[in-house]
PDB file of N, CA and C in Angstrom:
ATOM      1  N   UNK A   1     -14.226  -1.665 -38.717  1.00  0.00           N
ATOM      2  CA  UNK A   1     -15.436  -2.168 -38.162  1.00  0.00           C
ATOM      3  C   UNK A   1     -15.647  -1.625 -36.754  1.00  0.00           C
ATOM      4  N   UNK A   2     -15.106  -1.796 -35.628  1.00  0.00           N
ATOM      5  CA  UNK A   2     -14.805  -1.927 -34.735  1.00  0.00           C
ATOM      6  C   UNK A   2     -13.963  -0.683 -34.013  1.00  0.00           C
ATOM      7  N   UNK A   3     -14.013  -0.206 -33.474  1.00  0.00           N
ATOM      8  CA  UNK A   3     -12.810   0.852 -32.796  1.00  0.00           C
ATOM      9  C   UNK A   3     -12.802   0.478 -31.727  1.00  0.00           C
ATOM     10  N   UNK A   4     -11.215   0.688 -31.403  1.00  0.00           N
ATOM     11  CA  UNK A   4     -10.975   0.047 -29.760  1.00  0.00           C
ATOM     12  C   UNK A   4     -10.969   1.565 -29.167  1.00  0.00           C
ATOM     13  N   UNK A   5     -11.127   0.770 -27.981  1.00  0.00           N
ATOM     14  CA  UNK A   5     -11.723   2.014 -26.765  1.00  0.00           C
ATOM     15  C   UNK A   5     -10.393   2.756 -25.829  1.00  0.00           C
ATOM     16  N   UNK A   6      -8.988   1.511 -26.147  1.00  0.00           N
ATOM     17  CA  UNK A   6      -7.940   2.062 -25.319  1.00  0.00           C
ATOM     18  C   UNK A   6      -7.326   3.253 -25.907  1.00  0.00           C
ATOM     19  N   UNK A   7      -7.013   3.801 -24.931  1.00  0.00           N
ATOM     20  CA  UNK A   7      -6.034   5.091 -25.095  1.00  0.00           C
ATOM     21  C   UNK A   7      -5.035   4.977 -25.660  1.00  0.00           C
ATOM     22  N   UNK A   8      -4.322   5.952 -25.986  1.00  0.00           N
ATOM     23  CA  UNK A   8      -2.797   5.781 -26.588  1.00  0.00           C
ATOM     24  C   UNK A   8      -1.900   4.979 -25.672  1.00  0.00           C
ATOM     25  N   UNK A   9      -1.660   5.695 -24.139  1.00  0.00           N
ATOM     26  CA  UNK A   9      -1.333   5.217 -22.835  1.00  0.00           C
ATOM     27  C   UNK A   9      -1.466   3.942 -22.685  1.00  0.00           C
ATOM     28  N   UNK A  10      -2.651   3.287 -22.894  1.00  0.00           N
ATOM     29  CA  UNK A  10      -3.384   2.208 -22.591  1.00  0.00           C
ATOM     30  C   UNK A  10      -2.992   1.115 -23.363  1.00  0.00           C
ATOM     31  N   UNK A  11      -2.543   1.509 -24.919  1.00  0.00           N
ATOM     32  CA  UNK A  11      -2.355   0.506 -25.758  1.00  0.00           C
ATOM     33  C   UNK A  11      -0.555   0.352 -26.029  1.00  0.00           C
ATOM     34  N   UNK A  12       0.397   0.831 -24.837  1.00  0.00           N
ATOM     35  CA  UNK A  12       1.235   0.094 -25.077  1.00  0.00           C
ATOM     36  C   UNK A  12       1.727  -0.508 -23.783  1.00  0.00           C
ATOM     37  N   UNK A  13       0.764  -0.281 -22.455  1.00  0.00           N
ATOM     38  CA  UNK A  13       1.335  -1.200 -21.374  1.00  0.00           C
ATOM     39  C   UNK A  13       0.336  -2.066 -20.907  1.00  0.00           C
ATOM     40  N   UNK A  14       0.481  -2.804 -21.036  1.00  0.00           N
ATOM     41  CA  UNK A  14      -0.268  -4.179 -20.736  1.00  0.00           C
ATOM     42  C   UNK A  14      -0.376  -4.526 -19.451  1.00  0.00           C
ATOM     43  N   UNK A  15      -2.128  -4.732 -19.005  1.00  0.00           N
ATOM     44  CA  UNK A  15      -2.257  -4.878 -17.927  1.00  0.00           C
ATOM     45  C   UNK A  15      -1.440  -6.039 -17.117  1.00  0.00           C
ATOM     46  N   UNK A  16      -1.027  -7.210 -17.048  1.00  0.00           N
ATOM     47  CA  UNK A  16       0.173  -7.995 -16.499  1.00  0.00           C
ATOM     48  C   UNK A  16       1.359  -7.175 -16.480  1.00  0.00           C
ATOM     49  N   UNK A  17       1.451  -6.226 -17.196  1.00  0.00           N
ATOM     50  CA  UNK A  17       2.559  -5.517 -16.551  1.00  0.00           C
ATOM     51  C   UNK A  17       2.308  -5.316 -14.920  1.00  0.00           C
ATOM     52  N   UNK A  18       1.410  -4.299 -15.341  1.00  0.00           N
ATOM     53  CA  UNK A  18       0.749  -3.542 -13.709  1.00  0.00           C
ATOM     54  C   UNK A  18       0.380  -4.402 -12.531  1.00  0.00           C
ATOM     55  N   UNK A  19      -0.043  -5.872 -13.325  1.00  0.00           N
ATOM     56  CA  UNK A  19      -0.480  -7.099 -12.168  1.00  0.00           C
ATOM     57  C   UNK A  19       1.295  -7.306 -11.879  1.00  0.00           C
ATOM     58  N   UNK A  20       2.152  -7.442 -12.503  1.00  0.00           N
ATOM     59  CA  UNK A  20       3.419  -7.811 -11.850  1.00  0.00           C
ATOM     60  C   UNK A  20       4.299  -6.822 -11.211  1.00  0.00           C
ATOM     61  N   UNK A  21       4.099  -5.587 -11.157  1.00  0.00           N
ATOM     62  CA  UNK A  21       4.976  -4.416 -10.738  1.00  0.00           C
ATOM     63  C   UNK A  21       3.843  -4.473  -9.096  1.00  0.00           C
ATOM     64  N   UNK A  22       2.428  -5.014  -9.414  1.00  0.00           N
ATOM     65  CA  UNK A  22       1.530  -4.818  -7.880  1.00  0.00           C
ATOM     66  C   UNK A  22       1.976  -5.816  -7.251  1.00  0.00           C
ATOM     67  N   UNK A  23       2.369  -6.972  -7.846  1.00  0.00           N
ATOM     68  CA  UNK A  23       3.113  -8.377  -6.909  1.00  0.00           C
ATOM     69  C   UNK A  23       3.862  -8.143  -6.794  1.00  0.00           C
ATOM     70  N   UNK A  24       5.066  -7.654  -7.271  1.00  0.00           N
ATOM     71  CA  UNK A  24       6.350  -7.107  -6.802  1.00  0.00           C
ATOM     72  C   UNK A  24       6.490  -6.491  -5.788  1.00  0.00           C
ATOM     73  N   UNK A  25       5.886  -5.033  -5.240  1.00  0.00           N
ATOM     74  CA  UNK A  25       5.490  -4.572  -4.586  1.00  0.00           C
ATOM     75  C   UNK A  25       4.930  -4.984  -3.018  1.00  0.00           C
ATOM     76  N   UNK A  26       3.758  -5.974  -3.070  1.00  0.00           N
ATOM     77  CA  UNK A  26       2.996  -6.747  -2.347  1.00  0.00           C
ATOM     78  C   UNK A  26       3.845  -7.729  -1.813  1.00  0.00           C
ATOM     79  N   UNK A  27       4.941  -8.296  -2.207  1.00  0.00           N
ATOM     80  CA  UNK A  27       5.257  -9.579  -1.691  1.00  0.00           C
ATOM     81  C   UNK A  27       6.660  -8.426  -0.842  1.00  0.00           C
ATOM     82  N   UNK A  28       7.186  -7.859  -1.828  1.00  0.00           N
ATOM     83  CA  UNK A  28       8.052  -6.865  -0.832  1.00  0.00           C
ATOM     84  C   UNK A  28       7.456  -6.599   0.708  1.00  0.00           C
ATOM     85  N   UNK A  29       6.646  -5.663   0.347  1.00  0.00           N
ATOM     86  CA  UNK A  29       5.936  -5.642   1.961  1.00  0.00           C
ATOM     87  C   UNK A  29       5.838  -7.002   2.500  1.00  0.00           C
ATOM     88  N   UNK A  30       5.730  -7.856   2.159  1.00  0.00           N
ATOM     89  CA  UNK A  30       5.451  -8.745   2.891  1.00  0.00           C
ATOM     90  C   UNK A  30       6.793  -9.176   3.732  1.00  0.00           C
ATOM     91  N   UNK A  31       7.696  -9.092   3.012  1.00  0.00           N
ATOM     92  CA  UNK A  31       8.755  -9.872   2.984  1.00  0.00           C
ATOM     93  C   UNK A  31       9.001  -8.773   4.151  1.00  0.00           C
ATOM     94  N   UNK A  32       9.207  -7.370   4.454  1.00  0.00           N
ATOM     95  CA  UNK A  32       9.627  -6.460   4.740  1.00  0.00           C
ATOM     96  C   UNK A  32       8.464  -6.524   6.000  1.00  0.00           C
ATOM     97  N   UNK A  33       7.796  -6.638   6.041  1.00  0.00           N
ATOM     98  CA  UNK A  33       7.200  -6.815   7.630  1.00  0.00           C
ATOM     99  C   UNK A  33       7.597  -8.198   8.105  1.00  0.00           C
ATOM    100  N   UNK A  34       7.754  -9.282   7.596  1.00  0.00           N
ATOM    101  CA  UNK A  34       8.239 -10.504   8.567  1.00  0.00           C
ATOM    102  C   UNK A  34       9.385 -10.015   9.303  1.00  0.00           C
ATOM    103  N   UNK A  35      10.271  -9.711   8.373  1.00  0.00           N
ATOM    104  CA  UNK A  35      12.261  -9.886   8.702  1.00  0.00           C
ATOM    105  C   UNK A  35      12.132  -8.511   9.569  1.00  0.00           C
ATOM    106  N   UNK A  36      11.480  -7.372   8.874  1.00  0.00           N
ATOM    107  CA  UNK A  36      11.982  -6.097  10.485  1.00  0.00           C
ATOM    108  C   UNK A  36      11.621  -6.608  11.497  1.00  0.00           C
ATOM    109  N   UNK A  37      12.491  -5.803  12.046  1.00  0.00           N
ATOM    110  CA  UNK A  37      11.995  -5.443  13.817  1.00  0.00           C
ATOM    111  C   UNK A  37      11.903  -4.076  14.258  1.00  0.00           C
ATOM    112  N   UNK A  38      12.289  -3.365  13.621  1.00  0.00           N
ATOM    113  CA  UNK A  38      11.633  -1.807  13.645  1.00  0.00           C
ATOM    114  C   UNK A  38      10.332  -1.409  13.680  1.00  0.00           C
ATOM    115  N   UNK A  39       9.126  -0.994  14.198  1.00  0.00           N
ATOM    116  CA  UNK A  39       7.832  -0.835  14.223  1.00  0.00           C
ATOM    117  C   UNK A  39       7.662   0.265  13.135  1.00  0.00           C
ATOM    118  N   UNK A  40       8.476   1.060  12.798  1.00  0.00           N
ATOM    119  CA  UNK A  40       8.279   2.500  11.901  1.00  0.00           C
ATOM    120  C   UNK A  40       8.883   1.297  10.405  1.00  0.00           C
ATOM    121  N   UNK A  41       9.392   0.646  10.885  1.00  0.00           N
ATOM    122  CA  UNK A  41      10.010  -0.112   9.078  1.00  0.00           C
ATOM    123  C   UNK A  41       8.449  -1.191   9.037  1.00  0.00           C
ATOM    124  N   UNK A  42       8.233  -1.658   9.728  1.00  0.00           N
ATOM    125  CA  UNK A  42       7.139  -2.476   9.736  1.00  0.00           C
ATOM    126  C   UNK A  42       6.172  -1.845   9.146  1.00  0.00           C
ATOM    127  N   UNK A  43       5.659  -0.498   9.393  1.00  0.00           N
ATOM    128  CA  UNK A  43       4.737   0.347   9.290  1.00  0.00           C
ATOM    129  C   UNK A  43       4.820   0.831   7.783  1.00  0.00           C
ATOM    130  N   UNK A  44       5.799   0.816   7.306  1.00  0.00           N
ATOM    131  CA  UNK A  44       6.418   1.189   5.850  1.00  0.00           C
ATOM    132  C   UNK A  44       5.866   0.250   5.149  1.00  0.00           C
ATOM    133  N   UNK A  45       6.210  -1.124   5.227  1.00  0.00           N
ATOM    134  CA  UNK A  45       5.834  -2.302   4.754  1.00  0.00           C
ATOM    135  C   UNK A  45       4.672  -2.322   4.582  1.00  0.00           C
ATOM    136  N   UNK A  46       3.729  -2.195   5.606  1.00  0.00           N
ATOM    137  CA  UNK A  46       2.171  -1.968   5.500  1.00  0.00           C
ATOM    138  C   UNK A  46       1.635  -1.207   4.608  1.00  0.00           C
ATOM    139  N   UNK A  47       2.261  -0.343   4.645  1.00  0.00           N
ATOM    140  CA  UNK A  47       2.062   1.056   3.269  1.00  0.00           C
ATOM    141  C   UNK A  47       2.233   0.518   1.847  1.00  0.00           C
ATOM    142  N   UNK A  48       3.603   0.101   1.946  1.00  0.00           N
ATOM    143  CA  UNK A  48       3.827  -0.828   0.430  1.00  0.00           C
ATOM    144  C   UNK A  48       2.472  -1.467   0.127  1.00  0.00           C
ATOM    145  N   UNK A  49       2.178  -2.442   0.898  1.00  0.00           N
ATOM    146  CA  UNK A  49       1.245  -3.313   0.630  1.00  0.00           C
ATOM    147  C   UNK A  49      -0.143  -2.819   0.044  1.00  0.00           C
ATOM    148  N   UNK A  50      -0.184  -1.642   0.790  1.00  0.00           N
ATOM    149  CA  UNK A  50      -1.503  -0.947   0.901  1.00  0.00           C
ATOM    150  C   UNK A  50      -1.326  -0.093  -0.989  1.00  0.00           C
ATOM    151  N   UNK A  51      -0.239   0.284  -1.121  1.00  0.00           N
ATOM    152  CA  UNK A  51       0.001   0.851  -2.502  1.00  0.00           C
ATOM    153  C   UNK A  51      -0.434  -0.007  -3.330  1.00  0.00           C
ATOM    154  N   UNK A  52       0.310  -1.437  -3.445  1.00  0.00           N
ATOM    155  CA  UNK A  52      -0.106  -2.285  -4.534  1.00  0.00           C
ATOM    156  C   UNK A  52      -1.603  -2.812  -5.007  1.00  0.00           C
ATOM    157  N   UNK A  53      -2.078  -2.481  -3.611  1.00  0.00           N
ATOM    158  CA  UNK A  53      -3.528  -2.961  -3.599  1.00  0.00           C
ATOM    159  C   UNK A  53      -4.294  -1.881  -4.494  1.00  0.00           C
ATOM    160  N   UNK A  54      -3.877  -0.734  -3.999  1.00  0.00           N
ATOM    161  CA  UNK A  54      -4.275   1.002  -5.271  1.00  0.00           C
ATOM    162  C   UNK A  54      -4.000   0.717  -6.485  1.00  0.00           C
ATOM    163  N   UNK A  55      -3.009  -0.095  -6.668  1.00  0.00           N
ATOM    164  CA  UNK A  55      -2.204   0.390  -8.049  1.00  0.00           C
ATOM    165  C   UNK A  55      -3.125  -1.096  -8.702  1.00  0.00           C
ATOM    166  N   UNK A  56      -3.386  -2.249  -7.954  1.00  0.00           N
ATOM    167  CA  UNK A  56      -4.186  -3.397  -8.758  1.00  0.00           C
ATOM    168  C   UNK A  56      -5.769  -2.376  -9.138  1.00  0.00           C
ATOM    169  N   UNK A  57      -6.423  -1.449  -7.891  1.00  0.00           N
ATOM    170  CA  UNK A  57      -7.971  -0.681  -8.260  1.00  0.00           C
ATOM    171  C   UNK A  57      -7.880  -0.230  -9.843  1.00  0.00           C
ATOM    172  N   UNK A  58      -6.718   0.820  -9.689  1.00  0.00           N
ATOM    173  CA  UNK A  58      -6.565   1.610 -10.939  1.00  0.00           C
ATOM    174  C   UNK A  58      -6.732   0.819 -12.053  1.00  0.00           C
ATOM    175  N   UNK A  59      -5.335   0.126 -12.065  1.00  0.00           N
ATOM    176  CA  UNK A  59      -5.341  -0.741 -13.144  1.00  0.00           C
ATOM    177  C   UNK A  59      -6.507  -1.294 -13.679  1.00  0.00           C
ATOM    178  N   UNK A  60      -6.591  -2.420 -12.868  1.00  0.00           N
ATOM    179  CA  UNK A  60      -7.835  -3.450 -13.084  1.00  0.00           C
ATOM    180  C   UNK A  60      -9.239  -2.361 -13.675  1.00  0.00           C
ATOM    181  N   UNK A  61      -9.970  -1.470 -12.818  1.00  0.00           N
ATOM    182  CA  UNK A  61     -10.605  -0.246 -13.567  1.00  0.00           C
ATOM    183  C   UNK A  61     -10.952   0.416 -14.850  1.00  0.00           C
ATOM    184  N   UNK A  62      -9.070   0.429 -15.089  1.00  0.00           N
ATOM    185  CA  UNK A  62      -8.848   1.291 -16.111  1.00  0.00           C
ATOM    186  C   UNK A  62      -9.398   0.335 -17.399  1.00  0.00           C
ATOM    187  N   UNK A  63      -8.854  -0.867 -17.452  1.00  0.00           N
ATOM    188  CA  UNK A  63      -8.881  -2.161 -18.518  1.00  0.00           C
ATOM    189  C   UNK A  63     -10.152  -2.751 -18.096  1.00  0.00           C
ATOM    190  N   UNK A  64     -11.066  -2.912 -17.265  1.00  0.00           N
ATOM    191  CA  UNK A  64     -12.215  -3.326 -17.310  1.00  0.00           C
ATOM    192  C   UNK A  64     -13.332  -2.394 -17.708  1.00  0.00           C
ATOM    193  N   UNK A  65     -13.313  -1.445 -17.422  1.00  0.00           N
ATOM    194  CA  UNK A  65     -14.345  -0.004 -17.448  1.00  0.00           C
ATOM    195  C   UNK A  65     -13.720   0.996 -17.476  1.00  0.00           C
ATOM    196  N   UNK A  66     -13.066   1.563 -19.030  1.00  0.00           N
ATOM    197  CA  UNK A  66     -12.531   2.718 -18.839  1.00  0.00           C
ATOM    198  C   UNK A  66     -13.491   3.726 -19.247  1.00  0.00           C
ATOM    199  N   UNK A  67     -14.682   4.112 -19.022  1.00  0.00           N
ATOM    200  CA  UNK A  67     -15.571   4.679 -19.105  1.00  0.00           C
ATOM    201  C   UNK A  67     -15.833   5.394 -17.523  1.00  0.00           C
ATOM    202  N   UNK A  68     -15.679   4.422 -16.459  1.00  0.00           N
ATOM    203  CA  UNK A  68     -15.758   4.888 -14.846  1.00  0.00           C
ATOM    204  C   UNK A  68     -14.778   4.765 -14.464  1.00  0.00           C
ATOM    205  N   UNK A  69     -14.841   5.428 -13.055  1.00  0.00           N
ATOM    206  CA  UNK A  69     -13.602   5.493 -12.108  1.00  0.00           C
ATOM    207  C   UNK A  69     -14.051   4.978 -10.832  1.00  0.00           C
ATOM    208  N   UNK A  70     -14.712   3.570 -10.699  1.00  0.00           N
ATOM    209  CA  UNK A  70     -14.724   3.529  -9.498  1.00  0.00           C
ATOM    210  C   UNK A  70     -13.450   2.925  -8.921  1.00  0.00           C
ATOM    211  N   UNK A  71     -13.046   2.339  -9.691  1.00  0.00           N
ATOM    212  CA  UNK A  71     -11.554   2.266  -9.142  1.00  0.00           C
ATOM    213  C   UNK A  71     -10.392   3.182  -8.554  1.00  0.00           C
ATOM    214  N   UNK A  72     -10.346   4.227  -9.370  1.00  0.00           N
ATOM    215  CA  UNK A  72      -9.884   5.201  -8.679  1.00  0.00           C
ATOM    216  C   UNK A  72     -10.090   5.971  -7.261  1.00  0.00           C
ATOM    217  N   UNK A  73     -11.408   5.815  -7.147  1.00  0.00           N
ATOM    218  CA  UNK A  73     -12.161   6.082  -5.844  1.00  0.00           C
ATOM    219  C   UNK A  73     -12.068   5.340  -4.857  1.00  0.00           C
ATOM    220  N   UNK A  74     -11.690   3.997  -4.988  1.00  0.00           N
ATOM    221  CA  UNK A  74     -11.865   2.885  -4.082  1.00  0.00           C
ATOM    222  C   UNK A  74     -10.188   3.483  -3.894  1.00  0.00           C
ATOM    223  N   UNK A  75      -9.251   3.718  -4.696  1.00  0.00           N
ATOM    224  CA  UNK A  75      -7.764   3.855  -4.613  1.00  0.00           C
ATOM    225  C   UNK A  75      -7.530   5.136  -3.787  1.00  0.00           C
ATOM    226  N   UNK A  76      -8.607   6.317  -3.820  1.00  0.00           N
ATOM    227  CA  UNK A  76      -8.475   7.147  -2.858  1.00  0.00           C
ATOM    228  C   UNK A  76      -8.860   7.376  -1.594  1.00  0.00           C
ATOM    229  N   UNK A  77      -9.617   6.468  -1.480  1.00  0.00           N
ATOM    230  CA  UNK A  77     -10.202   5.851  -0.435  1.00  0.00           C
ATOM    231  C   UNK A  77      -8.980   5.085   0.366  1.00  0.00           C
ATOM    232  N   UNK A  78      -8.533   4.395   0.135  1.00  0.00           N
ATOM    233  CA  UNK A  78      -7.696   3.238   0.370  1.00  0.00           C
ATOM    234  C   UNK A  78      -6.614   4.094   0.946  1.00  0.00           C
ATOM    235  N   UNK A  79      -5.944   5.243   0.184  1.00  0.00           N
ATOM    236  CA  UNK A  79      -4.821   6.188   0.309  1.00  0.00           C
ATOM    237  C   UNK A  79      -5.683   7.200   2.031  1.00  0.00           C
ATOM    238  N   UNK A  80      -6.698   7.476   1.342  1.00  0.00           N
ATOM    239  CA  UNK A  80      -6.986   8.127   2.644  1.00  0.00           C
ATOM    240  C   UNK A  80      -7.041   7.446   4.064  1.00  0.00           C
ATOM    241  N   UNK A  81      -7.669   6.325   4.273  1.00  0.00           N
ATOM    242  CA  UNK A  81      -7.955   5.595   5.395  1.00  0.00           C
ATOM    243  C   UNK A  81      -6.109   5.059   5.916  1.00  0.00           C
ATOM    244  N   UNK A  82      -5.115   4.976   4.760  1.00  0.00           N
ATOM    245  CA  UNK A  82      -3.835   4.661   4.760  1.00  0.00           C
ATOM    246  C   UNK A  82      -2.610   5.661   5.613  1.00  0.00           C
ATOM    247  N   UNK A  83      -3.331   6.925   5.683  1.00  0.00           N
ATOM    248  CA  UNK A  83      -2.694   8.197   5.811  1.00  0.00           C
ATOM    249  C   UNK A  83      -3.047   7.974   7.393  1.00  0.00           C
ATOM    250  N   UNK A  84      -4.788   8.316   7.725  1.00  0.00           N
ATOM    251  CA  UNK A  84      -5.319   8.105   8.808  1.00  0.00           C
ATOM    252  C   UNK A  84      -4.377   7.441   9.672  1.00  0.00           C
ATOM    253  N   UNK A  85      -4.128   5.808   9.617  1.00  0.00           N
ATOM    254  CA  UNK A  85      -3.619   5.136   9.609  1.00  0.00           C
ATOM    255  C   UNK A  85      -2.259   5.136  10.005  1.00  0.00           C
ATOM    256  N   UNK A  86      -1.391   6.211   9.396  1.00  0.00           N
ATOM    257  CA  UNK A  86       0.064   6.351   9.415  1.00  0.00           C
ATOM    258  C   UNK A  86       0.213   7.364  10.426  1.00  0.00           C
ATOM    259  N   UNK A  87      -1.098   8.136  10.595  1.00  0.00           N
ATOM    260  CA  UNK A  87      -0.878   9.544  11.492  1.00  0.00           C
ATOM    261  C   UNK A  87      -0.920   8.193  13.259  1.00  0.00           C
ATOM    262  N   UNK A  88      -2.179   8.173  13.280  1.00  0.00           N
ATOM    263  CA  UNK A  88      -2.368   7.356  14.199  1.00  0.00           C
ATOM    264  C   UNK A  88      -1.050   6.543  15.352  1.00  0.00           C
ATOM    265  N   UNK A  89      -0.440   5.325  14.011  1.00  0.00           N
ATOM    266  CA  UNK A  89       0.866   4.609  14.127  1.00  0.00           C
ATOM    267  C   UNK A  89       1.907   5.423  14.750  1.00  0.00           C
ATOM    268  N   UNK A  90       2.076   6.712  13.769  1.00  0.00           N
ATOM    269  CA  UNK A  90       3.259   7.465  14.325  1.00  0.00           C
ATOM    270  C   UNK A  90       2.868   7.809  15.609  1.00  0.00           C
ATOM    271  N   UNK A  91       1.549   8.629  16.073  1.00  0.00           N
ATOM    272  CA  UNK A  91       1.791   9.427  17.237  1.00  0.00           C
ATOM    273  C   UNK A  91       1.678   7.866  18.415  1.00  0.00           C
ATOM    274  N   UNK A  92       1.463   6.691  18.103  1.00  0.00           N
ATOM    275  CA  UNK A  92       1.719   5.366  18.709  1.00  0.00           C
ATOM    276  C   UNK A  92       3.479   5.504  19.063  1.00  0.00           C
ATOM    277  N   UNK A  93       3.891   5.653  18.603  1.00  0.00           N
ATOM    278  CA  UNK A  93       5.648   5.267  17.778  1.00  0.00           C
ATOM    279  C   UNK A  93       6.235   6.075  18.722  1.00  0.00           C
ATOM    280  N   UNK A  94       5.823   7.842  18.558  1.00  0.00           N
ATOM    281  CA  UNK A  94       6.492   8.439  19.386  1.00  0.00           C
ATOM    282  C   UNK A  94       6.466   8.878  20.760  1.00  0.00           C
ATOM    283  N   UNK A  95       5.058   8.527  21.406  1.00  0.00           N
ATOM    284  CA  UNK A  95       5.023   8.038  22.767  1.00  0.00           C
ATOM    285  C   UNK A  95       5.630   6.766  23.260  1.00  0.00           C
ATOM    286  N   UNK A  96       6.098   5.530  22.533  1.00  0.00           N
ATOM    287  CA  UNK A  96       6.426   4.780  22.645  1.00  0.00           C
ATOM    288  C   UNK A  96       7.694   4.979  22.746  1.00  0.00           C
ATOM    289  N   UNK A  97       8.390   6.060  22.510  1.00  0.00           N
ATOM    290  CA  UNK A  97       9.854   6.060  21.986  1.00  0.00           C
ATOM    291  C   UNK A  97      10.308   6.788  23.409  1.00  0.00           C
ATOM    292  N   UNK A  98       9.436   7.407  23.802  1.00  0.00           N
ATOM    293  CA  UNK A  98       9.061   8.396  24.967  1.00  0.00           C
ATOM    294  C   UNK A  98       9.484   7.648  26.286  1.00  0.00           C
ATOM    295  N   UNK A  99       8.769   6.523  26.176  1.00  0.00           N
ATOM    296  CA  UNK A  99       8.886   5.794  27.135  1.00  0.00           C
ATOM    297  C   UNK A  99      10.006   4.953  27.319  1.00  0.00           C
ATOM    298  N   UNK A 100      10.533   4.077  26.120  1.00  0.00           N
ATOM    299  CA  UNK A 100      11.276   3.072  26.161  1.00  0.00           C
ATOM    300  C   UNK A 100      12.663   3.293  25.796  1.00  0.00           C
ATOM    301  N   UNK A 101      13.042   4.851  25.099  1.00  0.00           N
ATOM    302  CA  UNK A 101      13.822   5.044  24.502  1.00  0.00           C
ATOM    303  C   UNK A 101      14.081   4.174  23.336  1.00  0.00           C
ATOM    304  N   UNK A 102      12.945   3.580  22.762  1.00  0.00           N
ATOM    305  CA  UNK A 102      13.273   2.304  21.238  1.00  0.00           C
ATOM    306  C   UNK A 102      11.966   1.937  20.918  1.00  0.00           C
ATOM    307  N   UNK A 103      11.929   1.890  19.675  1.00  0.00           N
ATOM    308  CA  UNK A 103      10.299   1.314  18.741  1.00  0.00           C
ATOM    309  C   UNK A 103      10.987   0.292  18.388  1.00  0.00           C
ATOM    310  N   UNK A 104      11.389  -0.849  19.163  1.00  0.00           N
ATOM    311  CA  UNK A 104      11.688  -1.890  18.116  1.00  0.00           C
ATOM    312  C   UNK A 104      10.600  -3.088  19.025  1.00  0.00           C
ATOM    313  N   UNK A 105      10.283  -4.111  17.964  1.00  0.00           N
ATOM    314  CA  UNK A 105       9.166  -4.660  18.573  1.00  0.00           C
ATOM    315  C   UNK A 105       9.426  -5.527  19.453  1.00  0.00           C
ATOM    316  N   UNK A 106      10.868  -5.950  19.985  1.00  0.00           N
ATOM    317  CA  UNK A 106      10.981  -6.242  21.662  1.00  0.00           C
ATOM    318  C   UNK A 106      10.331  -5.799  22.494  1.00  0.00           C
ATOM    319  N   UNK A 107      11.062  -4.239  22.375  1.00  0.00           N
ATOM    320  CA  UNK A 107      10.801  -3.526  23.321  1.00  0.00           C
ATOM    321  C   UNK A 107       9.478  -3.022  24.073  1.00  0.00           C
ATOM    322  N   UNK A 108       8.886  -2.950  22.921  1.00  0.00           N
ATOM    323  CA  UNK A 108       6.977  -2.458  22.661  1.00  0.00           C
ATOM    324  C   UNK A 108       6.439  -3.660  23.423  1.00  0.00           C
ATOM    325  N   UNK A 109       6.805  -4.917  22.956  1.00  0.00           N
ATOM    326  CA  UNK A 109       6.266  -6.144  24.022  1.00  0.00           C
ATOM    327  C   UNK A 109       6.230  -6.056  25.561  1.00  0.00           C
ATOM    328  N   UNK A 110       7.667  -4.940  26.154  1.00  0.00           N
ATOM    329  CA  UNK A 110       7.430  -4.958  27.397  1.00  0.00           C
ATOM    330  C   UNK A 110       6.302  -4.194  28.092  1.00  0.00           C
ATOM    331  N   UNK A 111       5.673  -3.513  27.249  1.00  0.00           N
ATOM    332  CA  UNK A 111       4.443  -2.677  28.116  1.00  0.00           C
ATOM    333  C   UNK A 111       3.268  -3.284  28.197  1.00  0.00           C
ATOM    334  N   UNK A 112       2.987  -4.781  27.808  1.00  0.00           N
ATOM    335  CA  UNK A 112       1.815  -5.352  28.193  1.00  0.00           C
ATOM    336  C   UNK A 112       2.301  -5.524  29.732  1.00  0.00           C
ATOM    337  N   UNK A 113       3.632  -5.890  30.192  1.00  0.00           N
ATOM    338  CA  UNK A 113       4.073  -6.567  31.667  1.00  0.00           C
ATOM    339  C   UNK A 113       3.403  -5.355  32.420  1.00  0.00           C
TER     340      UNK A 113
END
């Protein structure tokens, strides 16, 4: 009657997979920016976070409208502004390192004094 629309790909991983490998992920970062104190590990964490949020676009996308990609777009988007982002942080990081001899977020506190 009927033909389904999923892919081969599509029809043996189940989207709650992908919702639980993006929470996995997401709560990591999370967990991983409270407990560091490294500003470059902190910065990592942020990234994680920023991945899972890509990997929910795709997904979610793929299983709602696999006909478009705006999901994918919003995911390259996300990756690009993420990069921006990381360039930015670093050249933050290594003037900072410049100065204080340490990126750890003690230390970074002393340059408001």
């Amino acid at each position: 009657m009927g033909e389904s629309i999923l892919t081969a790909s599509q029809a043996y991983i189940p989207l709650e997979a992908y919702i639980l490998v993006s929470l996995i992920m997401f709560f990591a970062g999370v967990y991983g920016f409270l407990v560091r104190r490294s500003v470059l590990l902190m910065l990592i964490s942020v990234e994680l976070m920023l991945n899972a949020a890509d990997l929910n676009f795709a997904a979610i996308n793929r299983y709602l409208y696999p006909e478009h990609s705006e999901g994918f777009f919003f995911a390259l988007f996300t990756i690009a502004i993420a990069a921006c982002e990381t360039a930015v942080a670093i050249a933050i990081f290594i003037n900072a390192y410049r100065n204080l001899q340490s990126v750890k977020v003690n230390s970074i506190s002393t340059l408001k004094e």
